[in-house]
Protein backbone atom coordinates (compact mmCIF):
# COMPACT_ATOMS: atom_id res chain seq x y z
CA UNK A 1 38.96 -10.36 -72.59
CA UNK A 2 41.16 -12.16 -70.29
CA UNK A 3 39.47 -13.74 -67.02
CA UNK A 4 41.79 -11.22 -65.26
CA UNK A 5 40.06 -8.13 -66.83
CA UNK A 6 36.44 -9.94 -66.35
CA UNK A 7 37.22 -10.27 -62.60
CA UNK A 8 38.38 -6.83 -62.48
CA UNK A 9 34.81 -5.86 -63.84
CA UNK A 10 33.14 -7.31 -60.72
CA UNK A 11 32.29 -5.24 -57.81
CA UNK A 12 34.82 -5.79 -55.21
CA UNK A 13 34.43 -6.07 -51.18
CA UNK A 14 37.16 -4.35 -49.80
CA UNK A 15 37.61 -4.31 -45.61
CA UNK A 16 37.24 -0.47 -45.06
CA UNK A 17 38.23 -0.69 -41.65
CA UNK A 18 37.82 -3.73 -38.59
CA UNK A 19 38.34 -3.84 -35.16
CA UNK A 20 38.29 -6.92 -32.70
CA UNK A 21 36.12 -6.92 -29.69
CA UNK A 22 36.22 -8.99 -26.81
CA UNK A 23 32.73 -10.11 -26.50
CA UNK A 24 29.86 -11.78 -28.49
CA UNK A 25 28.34 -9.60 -31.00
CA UNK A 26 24.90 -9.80 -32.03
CA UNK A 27 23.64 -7.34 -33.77
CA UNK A 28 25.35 -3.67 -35.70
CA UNK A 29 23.23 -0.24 -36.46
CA UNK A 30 24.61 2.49 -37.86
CA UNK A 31 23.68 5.98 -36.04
CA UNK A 32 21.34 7.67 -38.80
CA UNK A 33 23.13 10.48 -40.24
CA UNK A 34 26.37 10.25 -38.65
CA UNK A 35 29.50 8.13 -39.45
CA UNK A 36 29.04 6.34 -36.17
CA UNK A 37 27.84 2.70 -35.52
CA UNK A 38 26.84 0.44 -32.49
CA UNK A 39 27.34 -2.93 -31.45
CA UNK A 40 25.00 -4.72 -29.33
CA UNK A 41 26.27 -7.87 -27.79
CA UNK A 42 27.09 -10.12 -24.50
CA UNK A 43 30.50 -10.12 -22.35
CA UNK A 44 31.36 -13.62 -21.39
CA UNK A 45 30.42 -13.15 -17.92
CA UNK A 46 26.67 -12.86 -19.33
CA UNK A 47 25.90 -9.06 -19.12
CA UNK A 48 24.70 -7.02 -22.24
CA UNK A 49 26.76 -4.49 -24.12
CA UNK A 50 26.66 -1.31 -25.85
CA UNK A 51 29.27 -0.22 -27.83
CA UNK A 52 29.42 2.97 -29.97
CA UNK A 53 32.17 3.45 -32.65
CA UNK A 54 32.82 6.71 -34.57
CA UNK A 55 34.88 6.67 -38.18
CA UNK A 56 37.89 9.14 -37.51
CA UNK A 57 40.48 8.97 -40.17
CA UNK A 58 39.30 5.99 -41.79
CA UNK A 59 39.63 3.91 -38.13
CA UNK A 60 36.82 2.69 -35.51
CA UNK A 61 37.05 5.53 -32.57
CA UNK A 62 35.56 3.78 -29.14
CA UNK A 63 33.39 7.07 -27.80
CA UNK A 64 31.33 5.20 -25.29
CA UNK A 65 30.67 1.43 -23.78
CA UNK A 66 27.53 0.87 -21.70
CA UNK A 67 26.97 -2.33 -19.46
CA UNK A 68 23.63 -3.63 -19.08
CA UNK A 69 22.46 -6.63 -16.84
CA UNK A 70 20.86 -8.86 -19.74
CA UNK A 71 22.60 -9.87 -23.20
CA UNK A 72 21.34 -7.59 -25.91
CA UNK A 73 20.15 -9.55 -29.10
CA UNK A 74 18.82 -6.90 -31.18
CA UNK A 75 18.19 -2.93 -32.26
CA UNK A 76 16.59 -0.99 -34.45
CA UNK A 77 16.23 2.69 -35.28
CA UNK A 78 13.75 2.63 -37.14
CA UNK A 79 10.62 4.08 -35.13
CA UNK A 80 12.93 7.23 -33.69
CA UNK A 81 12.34 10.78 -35.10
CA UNK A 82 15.53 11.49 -36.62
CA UNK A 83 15.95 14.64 -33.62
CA UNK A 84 15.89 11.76 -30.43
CA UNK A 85 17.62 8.84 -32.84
CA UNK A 86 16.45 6.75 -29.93
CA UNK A 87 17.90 3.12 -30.29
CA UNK A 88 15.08 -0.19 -29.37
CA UNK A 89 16.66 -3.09 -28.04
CA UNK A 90 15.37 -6.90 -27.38
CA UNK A 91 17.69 -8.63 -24.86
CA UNK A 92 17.69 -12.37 -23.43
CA UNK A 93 15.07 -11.33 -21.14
CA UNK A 94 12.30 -10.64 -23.07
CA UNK A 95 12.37 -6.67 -22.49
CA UNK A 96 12.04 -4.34 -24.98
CA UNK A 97 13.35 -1.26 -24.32
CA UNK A 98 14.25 2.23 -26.19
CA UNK A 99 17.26 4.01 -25.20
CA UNK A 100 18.60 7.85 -25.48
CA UNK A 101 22.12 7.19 -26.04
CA UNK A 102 22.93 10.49 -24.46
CA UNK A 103 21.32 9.58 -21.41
CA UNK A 104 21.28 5.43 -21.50
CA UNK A 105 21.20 4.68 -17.44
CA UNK A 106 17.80 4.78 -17.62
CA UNK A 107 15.59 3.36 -20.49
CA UNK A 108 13.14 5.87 -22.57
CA UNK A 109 10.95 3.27 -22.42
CA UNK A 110 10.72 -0.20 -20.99
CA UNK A 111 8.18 -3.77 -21.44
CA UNK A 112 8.50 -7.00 -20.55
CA UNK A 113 7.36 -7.70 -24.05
CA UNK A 114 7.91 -11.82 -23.91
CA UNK A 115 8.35 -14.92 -21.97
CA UNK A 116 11.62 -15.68 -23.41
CA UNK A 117 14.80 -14.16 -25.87
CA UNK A 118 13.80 -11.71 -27.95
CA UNK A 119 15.37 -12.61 -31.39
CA UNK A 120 14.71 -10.00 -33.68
CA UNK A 121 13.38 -6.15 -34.07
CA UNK A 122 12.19 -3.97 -36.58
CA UNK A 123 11.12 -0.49 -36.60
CA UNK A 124 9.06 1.81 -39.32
CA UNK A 125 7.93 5.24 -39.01
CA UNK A 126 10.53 7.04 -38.15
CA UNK A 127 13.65 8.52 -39.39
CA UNK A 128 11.28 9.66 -42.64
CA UNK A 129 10.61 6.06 -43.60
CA UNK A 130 7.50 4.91 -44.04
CA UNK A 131 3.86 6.77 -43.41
CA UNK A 132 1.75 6.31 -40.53
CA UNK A 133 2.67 5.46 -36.79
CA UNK A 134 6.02 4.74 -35.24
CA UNK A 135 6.07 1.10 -34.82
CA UNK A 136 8.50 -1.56 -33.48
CA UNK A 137 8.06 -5.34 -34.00
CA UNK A 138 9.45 -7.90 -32.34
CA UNK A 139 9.59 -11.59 -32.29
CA UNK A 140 10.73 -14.19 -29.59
CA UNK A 141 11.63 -17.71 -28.93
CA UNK A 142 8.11 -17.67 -26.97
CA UNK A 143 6.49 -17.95 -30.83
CA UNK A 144 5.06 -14.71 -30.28
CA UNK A 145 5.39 -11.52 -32.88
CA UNK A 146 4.18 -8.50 -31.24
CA UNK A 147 3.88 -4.52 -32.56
CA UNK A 148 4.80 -1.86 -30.05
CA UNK A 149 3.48 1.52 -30.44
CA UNK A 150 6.10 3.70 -28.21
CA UNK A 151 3.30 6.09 -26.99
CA UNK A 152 1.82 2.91 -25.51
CA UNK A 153 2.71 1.53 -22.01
CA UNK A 154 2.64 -2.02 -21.35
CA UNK A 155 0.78 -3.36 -23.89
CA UNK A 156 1.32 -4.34 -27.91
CA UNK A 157 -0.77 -3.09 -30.85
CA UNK A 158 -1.06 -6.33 -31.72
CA UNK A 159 -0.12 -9.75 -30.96
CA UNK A 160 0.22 -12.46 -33.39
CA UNK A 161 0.80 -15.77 -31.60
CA UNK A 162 -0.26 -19.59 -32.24
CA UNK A 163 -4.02 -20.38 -32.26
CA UNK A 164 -4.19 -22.62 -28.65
CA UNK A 165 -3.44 -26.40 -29.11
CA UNK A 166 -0.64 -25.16 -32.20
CA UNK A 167 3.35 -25.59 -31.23
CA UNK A 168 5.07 -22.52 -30.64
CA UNK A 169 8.03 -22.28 -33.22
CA UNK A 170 10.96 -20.02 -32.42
CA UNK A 171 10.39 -16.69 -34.29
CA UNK A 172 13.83 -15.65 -35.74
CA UNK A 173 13.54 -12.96 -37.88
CA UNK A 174 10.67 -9.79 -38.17
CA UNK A 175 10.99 -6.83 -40.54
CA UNK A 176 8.48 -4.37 -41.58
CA UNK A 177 6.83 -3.85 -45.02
CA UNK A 178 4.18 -2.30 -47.38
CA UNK A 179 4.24 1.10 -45.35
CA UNK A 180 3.40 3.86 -48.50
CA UNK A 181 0.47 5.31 -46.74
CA UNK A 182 -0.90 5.90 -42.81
CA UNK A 183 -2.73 2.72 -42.91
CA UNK A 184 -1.14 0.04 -45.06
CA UNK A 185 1.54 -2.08 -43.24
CA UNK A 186 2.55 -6.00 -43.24
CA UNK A 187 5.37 -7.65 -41.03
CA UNK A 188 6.47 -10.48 -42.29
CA UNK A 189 8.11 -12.73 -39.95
CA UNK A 190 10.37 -16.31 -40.01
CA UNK A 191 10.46 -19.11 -37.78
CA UNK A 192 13.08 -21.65 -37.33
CA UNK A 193 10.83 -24.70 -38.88
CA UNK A 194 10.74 -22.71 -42.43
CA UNK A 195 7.61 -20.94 -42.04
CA UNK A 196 7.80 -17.58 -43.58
CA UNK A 197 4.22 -15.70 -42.20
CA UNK A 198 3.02 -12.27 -43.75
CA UNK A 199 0.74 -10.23 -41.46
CA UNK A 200 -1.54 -7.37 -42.42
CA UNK A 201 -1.98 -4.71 -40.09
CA UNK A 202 -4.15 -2.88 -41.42
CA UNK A 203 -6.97 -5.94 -41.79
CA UNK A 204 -5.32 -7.50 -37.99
CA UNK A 205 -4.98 -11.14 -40.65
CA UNK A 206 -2.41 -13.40 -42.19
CA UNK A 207 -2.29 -12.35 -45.21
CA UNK A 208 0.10 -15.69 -47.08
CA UNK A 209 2.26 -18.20 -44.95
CA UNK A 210 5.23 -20.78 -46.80
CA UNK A 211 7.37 -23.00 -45.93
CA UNK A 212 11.24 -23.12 -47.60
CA UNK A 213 12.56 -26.10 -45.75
CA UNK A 214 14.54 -24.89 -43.34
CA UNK A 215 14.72 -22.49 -40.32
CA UNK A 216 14.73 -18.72 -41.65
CA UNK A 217 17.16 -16.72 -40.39
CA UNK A 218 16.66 -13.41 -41.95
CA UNK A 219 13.68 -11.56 -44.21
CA UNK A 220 13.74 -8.09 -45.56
CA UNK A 221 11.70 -6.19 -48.06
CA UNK A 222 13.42 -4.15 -50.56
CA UNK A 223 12.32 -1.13 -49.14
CA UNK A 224 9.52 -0.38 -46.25
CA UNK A 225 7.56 2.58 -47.48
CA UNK A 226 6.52 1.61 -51.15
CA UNK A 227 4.33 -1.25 -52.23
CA UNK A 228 5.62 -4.45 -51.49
CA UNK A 229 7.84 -4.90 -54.13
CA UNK A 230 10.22 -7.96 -53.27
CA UNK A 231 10.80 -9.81 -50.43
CA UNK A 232 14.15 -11.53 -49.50
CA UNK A 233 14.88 -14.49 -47.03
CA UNK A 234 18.14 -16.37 -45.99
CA UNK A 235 18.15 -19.48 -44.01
CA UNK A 236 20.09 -22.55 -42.38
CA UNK A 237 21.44 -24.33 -45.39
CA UNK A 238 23.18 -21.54 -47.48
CA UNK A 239 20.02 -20.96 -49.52
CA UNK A 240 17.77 -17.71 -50.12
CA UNK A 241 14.57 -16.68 -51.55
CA UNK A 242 13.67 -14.08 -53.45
CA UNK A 243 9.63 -13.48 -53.32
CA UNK A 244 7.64 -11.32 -55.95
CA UNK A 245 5.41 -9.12 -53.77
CA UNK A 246 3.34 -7.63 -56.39
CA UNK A 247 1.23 -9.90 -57.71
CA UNK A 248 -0.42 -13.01 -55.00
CA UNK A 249 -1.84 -15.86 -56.52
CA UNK A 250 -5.03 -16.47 -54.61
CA UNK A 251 -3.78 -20.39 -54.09
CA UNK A 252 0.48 -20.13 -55.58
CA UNK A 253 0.70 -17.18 -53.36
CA UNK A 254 4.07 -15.56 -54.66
CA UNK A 255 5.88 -16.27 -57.24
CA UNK A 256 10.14 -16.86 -56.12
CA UNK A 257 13.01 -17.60 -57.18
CA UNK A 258 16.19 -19.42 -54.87
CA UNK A 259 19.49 -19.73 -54.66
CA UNK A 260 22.32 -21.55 -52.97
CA UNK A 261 24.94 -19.55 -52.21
CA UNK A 262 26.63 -20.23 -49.32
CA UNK A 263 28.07 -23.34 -48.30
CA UNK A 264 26.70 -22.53 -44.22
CA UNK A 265 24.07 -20.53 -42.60
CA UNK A 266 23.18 -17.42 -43.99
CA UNK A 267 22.59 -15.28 -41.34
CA UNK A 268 21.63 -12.08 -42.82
CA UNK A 269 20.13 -9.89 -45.63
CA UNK A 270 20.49 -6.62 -46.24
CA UNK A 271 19.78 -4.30 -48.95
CA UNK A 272 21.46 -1.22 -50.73
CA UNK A 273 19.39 1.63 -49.21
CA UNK A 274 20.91 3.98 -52.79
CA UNK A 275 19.98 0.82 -55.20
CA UNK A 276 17.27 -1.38 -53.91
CA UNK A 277 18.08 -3.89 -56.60
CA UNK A 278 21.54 -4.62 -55.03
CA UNK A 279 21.53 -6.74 -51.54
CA UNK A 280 24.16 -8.38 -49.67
CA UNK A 281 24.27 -11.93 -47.53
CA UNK A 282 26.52 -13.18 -44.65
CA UNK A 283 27.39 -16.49 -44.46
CA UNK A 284 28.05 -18.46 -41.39
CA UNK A 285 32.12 -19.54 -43.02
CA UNK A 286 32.73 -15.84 -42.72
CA UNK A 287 32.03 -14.85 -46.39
CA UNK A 288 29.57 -11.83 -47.95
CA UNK A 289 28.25 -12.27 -50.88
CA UNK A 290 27.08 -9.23 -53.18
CA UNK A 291 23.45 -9.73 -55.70
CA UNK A 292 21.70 -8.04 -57.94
């Protein structure tokens, strides 16, 4: 076969549609069930942003943009019934807060969940994924990771911080895990000195802690509501890590494979939700690369 016909074989990456924005964007969610996606971001004059795109005629339709006083870092949908499709969002603040998007002058729901940025946010237990509780999970430049039960004012479910006299590392990256019944569930969360820490809910422990060198800058699990099946983490110097979550070694831990991929930071992970064997990475050159 010529190398023509083997490329051809490949799965391609082809640019569906893009649009360019004139502010810093820091995060993207799709709408569940719709063909319309947000971005969450910072104008240069240092107030957050919410924009929300719809697909019409294969190009991004601007329906709404909503100005907030603090950058916004990070969402999830992920605890919202699909019916509200509430949005959670971390800003530079600290605040978590949970927005109706029909109604977003007001927030739903609104903490001062941490002393500094909130980098990262999770949800599980909503939109049909994942038994038990709707949680969020968020971790901050404080060195804090903290669960949020939304029927909860003011204060986490739990709080997973340094032990006193331990340095706080920046937590970059959270995501939810192990969720198959009402009372399993692990976050798993990164920190920017290559500590990757996995935290059972259930039993309030750490369950396994690594290091991979450098600062992590993005974990997700295959899928949140089955047993942890594998785990996947990017970080600073083009590398990732792909964990084996079903069997822990009581000293190895988890067996893993790596890979450099990208000549820069790769900032992201995210997996195929048809195909959970197929994930994509972004790099920090600009590039995405496709794995299975």
């Amino acid at each position: 076969m010529s190398a023509a016909g083997g490329l051809l074989e490949k799965p391609q990456i082809i640019a569906h549609t893009q649009q360019a924005l004139n502010y810093t964007v820091f995060d993207c969610k799709w709408v569940p069930c719709s063909a319309r996606l947000l971005c969450l971001g910072s104008f240069p004059r240092g107030t957050g942003v919410v924009q929300l795109y719809e697909l019409q005629g294969g190009r991004l339709s601007l329906l709404r943009e909503i100005e907030k006083s603090k950058p916004i870092k990070c969402g999830t949908f992920g605890a919202s019934s699909l019916q509200q499709r509430y949005l959670a969002t971390g800003d530079f603040g600290g605040n978590l807060n949970i927005w109706n998007l029909e109604a977003p002058e007001l927030p739903v729901y609104s903490v001062k969940g941490h002393q500094e940025i909130i980098n990262s946010i999770d949800g599980v237990g909503g939109l049909g994924i994942g038994e038990g509780a709707p949680e969020i999970v968020t971790g901050s430049r404080d060195g804090t990771v903290k669960v949020w039960d939304p029927r909860q004012k003011d204060f986490p479910v739990a709080n997973m911080e340094p032990a006193q006299g331990e340095s706080k590392r920046d937590c970059w990256t959270v995501a939810f895990g192990n969720a198959y019944n009402q009372e399993e569930r692990v976050v798993c969360a990164g920190y920017d000195n290559g500590d990757i820490k996995l935290f059972d809910l259930k039993n309030m422990a750490l369950r396994w802690e690594t290091n991979i060198k450098n600062g992590v800058c993005s974990v997700e699990f295959d899928r949140k509501d089955i047993n942890m099946n594998k785990l996947v983490a990017t970080s600073l110097e083009g590398k990732f890590h792909v964990f084996d979550m079903r069997t822990q070694h009581p000293t190895k831990g988890f067996a893993s494979l790596s890979e450099k991929a990208h000549k820069s930071t790769m900032w992201q992970v995210r997996h195929l939700p048809q195909n959970r064997d197929i994930f994509v990475t972004s790099g920090g050159a600009g590039n995405l690369h496709l794995w299975k």
